[in-house]
Protein backbone atom coordinates (compact mmCIF):
# COMPACT_ATOMS: atom_id res chain seq x y z
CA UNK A 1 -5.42 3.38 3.44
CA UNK A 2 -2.91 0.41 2.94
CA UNK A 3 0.94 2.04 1.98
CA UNK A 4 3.32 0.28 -0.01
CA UNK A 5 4.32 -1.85 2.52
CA UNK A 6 1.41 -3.12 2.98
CA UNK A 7 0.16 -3.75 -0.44
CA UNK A 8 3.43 -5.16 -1.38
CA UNK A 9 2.92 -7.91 1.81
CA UNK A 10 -0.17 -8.95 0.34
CA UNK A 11 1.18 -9.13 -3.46
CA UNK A 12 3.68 -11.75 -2.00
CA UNK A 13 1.15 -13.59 0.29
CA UNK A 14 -1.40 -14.29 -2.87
CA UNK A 15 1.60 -15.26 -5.04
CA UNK A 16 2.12 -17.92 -2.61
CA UNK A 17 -0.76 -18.81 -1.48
CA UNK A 18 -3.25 -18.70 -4.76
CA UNK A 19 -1.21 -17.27 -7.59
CA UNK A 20 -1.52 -20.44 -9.52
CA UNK A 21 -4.98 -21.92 -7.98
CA UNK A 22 -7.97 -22.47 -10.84
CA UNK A 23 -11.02 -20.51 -10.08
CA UNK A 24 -13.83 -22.65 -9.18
CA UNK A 25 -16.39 -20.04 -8.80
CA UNK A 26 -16.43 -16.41 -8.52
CA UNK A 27 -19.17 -14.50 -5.59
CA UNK A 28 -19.95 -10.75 -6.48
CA UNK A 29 -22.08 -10.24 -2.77
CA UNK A 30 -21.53 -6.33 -3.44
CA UNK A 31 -21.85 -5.42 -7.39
CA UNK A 32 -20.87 -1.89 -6.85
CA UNK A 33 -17.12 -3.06 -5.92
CA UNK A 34 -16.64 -3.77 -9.85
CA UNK A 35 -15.75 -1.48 -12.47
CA UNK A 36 -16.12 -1.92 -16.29
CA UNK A 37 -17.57 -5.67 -16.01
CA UNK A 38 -21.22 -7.20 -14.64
CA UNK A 39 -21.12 -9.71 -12.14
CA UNK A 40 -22.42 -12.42 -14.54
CA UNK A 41 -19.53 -11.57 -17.23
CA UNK A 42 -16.81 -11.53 -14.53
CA UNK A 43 -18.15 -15.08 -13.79
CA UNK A 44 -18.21 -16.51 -17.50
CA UNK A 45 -14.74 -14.89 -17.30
CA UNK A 46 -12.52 -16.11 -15.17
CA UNK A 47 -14.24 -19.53 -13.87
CA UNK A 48 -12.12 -22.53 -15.12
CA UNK A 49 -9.07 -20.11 -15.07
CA UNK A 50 -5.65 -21.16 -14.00
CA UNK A 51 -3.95 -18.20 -12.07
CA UNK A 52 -0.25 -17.33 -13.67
CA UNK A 53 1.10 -15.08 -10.74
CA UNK A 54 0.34 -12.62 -8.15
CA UNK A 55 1.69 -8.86 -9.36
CA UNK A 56 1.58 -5.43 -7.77
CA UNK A 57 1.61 -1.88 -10.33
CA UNK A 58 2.20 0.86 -7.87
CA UNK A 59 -0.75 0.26 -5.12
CA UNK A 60 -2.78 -1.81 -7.18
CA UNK A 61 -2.92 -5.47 -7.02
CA UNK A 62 -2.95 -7.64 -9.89
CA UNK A 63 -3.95 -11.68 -9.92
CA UNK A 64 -2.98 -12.65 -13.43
CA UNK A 65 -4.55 -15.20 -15.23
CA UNK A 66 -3.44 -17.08 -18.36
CA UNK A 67 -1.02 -14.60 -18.65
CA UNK A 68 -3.52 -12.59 -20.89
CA UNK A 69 -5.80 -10.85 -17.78
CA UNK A 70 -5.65 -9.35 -14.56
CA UNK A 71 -8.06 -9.22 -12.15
CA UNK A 72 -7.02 -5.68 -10.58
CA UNK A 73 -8.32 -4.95 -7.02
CA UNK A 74 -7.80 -1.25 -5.48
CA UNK A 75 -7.68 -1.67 -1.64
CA UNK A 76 -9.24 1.28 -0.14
CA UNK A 77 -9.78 2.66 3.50
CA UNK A 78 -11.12 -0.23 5.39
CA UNK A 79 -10.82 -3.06 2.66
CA UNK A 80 -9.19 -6.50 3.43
CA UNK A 81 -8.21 -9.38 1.69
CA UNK A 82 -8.35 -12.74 3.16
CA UNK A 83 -8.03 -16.33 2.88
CA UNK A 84 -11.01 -18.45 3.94
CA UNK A 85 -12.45 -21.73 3.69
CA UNK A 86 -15.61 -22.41 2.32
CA UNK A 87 -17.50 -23.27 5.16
CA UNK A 88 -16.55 -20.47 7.35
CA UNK A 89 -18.77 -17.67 8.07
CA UNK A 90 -19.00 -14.64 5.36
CA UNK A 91 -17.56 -11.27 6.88
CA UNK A 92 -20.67 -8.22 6.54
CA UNK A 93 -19.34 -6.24 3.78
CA UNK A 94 -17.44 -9.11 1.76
CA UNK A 95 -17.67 -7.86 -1.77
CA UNK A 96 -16.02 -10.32 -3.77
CA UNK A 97 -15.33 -14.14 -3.06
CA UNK A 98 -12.84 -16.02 -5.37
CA UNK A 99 -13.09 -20.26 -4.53
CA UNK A 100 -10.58 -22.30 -5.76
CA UNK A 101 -10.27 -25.85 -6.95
CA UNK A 102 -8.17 -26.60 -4.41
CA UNK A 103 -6.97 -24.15 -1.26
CA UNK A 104 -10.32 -22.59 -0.17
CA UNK A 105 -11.30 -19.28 -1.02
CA UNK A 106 -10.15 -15.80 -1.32
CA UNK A 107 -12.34 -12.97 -0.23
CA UNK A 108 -12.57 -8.97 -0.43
CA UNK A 109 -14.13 -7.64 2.72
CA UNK A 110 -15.06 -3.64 1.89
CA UNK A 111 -17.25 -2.41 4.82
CA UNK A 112 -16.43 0.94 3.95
CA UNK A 113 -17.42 0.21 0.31
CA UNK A 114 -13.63 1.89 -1.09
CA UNK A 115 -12.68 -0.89 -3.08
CA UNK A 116 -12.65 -1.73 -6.36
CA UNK A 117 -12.43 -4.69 -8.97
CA UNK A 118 -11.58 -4.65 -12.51
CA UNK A 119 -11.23 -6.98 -15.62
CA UNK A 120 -8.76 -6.07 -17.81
CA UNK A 121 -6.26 -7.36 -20.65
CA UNK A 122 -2.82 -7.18 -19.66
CA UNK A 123 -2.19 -5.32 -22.80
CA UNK A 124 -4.71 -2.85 -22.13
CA UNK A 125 -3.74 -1.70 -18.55
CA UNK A 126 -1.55 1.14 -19.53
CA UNK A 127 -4.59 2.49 -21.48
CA UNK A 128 -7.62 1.84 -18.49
CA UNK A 129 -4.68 3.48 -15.59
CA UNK A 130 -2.73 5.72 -17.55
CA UNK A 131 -1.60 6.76 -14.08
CA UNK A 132 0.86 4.88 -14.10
CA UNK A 133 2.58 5.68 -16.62
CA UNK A 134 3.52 8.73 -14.06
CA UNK A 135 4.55 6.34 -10.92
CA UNK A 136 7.46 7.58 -9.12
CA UNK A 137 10.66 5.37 -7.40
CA UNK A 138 9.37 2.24 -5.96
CA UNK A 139 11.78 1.53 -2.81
CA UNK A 140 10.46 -1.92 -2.31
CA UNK A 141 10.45 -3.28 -6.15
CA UNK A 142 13.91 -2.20 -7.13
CA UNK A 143 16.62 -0.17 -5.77
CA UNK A 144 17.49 3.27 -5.99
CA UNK A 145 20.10 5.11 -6.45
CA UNK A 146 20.53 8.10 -4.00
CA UNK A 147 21.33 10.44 -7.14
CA UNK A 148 18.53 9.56 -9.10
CA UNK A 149 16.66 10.50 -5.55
CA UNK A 150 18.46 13.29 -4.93
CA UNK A 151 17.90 14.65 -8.70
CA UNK A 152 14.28 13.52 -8.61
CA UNK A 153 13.96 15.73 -5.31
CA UNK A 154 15.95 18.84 -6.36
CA UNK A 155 13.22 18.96 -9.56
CA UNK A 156 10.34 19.48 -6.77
CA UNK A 157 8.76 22.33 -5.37
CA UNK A 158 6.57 22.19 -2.21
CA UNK A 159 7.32 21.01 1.44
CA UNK A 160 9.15 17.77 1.98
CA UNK A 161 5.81 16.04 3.58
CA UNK A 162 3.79 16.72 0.31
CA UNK A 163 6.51 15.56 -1.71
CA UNK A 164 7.45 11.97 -0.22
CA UNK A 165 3.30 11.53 -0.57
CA UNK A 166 3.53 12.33 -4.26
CA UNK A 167 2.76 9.08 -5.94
CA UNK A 168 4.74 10.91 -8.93
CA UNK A 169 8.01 11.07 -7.06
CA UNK A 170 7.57 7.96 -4.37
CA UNK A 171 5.06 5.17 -4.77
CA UNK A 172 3.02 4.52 -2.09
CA UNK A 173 3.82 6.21 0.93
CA UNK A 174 0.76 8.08 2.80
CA UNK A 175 0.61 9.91 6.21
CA UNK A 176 2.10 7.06 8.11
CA UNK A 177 5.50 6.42 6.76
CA UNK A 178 6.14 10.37 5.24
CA UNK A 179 6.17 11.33 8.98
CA UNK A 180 8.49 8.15 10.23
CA UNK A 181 10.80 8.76 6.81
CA UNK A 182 11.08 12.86 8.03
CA UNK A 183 11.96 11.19 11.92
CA UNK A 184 14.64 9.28 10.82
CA UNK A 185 16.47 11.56 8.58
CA UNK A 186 16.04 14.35 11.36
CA UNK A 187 13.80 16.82 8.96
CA UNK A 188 10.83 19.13 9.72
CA UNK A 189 7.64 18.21 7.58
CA UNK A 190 7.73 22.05 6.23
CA UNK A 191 11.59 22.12 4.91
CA UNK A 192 11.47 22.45 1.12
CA UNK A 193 14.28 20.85 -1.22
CA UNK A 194 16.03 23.84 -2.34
CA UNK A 195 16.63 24.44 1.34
CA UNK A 196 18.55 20.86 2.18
CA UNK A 197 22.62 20.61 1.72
CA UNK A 198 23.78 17.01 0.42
CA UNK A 199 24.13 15.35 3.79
CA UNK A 200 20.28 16.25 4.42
CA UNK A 201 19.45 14.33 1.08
CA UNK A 202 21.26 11.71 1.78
CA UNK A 203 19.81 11.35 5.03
CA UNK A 204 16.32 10.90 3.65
CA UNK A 205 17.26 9.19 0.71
CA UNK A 206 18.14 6.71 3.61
CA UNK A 207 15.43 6.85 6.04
CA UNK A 208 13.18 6.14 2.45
CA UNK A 209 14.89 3.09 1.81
CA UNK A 210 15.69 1.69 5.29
CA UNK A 211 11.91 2.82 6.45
CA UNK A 212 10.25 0.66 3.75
CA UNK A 213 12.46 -2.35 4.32
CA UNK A 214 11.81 -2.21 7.61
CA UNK A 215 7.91 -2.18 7.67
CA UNK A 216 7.51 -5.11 5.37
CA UNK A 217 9.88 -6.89 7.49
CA UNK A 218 8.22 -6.61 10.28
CA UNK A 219 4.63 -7.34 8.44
CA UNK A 220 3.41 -3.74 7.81
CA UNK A 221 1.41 -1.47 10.01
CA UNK A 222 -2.14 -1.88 11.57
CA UNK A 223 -3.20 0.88 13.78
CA UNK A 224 -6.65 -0.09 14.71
CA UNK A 225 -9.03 -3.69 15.31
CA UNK A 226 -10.40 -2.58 11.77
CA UNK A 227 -7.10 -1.73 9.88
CA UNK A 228 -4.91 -3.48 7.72
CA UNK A 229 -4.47 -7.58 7.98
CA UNK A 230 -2.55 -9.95 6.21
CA UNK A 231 -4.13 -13.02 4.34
CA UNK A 232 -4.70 -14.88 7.34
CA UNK A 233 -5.94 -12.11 9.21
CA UNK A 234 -2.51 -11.02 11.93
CA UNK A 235 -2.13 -7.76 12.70
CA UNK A 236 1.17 -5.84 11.43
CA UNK A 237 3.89 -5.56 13.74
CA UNK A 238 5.55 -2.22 12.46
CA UNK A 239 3.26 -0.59 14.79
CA UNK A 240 5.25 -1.50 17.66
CA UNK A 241 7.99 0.46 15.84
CA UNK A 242 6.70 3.66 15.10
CA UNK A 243 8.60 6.54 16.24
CA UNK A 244 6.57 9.52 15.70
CA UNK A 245 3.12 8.42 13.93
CA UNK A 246 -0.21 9.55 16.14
CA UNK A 247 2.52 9.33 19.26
CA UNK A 248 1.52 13.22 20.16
CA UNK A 249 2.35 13.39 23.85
CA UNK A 250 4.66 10.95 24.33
CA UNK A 251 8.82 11.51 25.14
CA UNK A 252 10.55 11.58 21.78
CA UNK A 253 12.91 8.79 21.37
CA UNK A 254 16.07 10.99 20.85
CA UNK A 255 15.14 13.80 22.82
CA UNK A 256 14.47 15.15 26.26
CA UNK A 257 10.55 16.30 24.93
CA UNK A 258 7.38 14.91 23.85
CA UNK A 259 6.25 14.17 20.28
CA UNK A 260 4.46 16.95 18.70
CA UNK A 261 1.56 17.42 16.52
CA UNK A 262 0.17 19.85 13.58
CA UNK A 263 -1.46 20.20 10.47
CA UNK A 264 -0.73 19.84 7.18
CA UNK A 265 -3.34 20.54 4.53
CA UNK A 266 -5.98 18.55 5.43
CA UNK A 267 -4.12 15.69 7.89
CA UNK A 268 -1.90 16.25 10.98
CA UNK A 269 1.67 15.51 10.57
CA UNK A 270 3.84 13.91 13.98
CA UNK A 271 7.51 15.33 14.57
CA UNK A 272 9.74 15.73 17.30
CA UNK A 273 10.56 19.65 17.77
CA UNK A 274 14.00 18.81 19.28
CA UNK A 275 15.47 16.70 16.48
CA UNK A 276 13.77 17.50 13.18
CA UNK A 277 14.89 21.09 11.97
């Protein structure tokens, strides 16, 4: 699954590139990727619109439209969205194509069939997510304060790994960046907040901040030929930058042993021995 730096790439690539393109004509290929709206409807909807902006709500992506709706896409394991021109050859699993009047078109590939599509009045998003109503500190969108961070941790319970992937307390960080956050503030995956002294806290409050920054600058991360791609289909280059992340084996960068690996629930976690404690 895209994390927030990923998501928040894309939510600045289609308010660039089609945020305020007219829809020519709207392709449901896969019906199942839609929720709440037929493919016909979703056509008689938006056709002839005039987009108003490109906005992101936690991990969900939002391409407004008349300033009154949102066409809100979910971008699960596997999904992609790209730009395209018309005559170029249809991806297997595209589930939704979007053509402009002018710029091409913009498609949803979902092989994995994870993705989803909604209709929905601005005004009534609160109501169809009331999840996020309960979002957490967004470390791309605004900044934080490391009190407010520090309080916010100090109020969980739970081991630190768990906690940084609470969408409640952080959006939008998953197994990748919890373990490269824990890295760089020198932490074990299994510490719990109670058990951290002020200069531990500030430390991750830190490695947060600095982490996120950091992936979107250097265009997110894509681990596989299948994983996540910008617009125009490139790779991410954060993966060149990963310090710990499915590196099991390999010499720690600040120490004189190799990367270790365990589990956590139901996913493995990546730590150096020597430096996190």
């Amino acid at each position: 699954m895209p994390e927030l730096p990923e998501i928040e790439l894309l939510r600045r690539e289609l308010e660039r590139e089609v945020g305020d393109r007219k829809i020519k004509a709207v392709e449901v290929p896969v019906a199942g990727v839609l929720s709440g709206i037929s493919r016909k409807n979703l056509e008689k909807e938006m056709v002839g619109l005039k987009g108003s902006g490109a906005v992101r709500h936690g991990t969900l992506l939002g391409l407004t439209f008349a300033g009154t709706h949102e066409l809100v896409i979910t971008l699960g394991d596997g999904g992609r969205l790209l730009r395209a021109k018309a005559r170029e050859e249809v991806d297997k699993g595209t589930a939704l194509i979007l053509t402009y009047t002018q710029g091409g078109q913009l498609r949803l590939v979902d092989p994995k069939k994870k993705c989803n599509v909604e209709w929905i009045e601005i005004e009534n998003l609160p109501e169809v997510h009331p999840e996020l109503a309960e979002r957490g500190l967004d470390a791309v969108d605004e900044p934080i304060s490391w009190t407010k961070f520090g309080e916010g941790l100090l109020r969980r319970t739970g081991k630190l790994k768990g906690i940084l992937m609470d969408p409640t307390f952080l959006v939008g960080i998953g197994p990748i960046y919890s373990d490269e956050i824990l890295f760089h503030a020198g932490l074990r995956y299994d510490r719990t907040p109670s058990s951290l002294a002020a200069s531990e806290i500030r430390r991750l409050y830190r490695a947060v901040v600095e982490t996120m920054h950091d992936a979107v600058k250097y265009g997110g991360t894509t681990l596989s030929d299948d994983g996540w791609v910008n617009l125009s289909g490139e790779a991410g280059n954060y993966v060149d930058h990963l310090a710990v992340y499915r590196r099991a084996g390999e010499m720690s960068p600040r120490a004189r042993g190799p990367i270790v690996k365990a589990r956590f629930g139901n996913i493995t976690t990546y730590f150096c021995e020597q430096t996190q404690v």
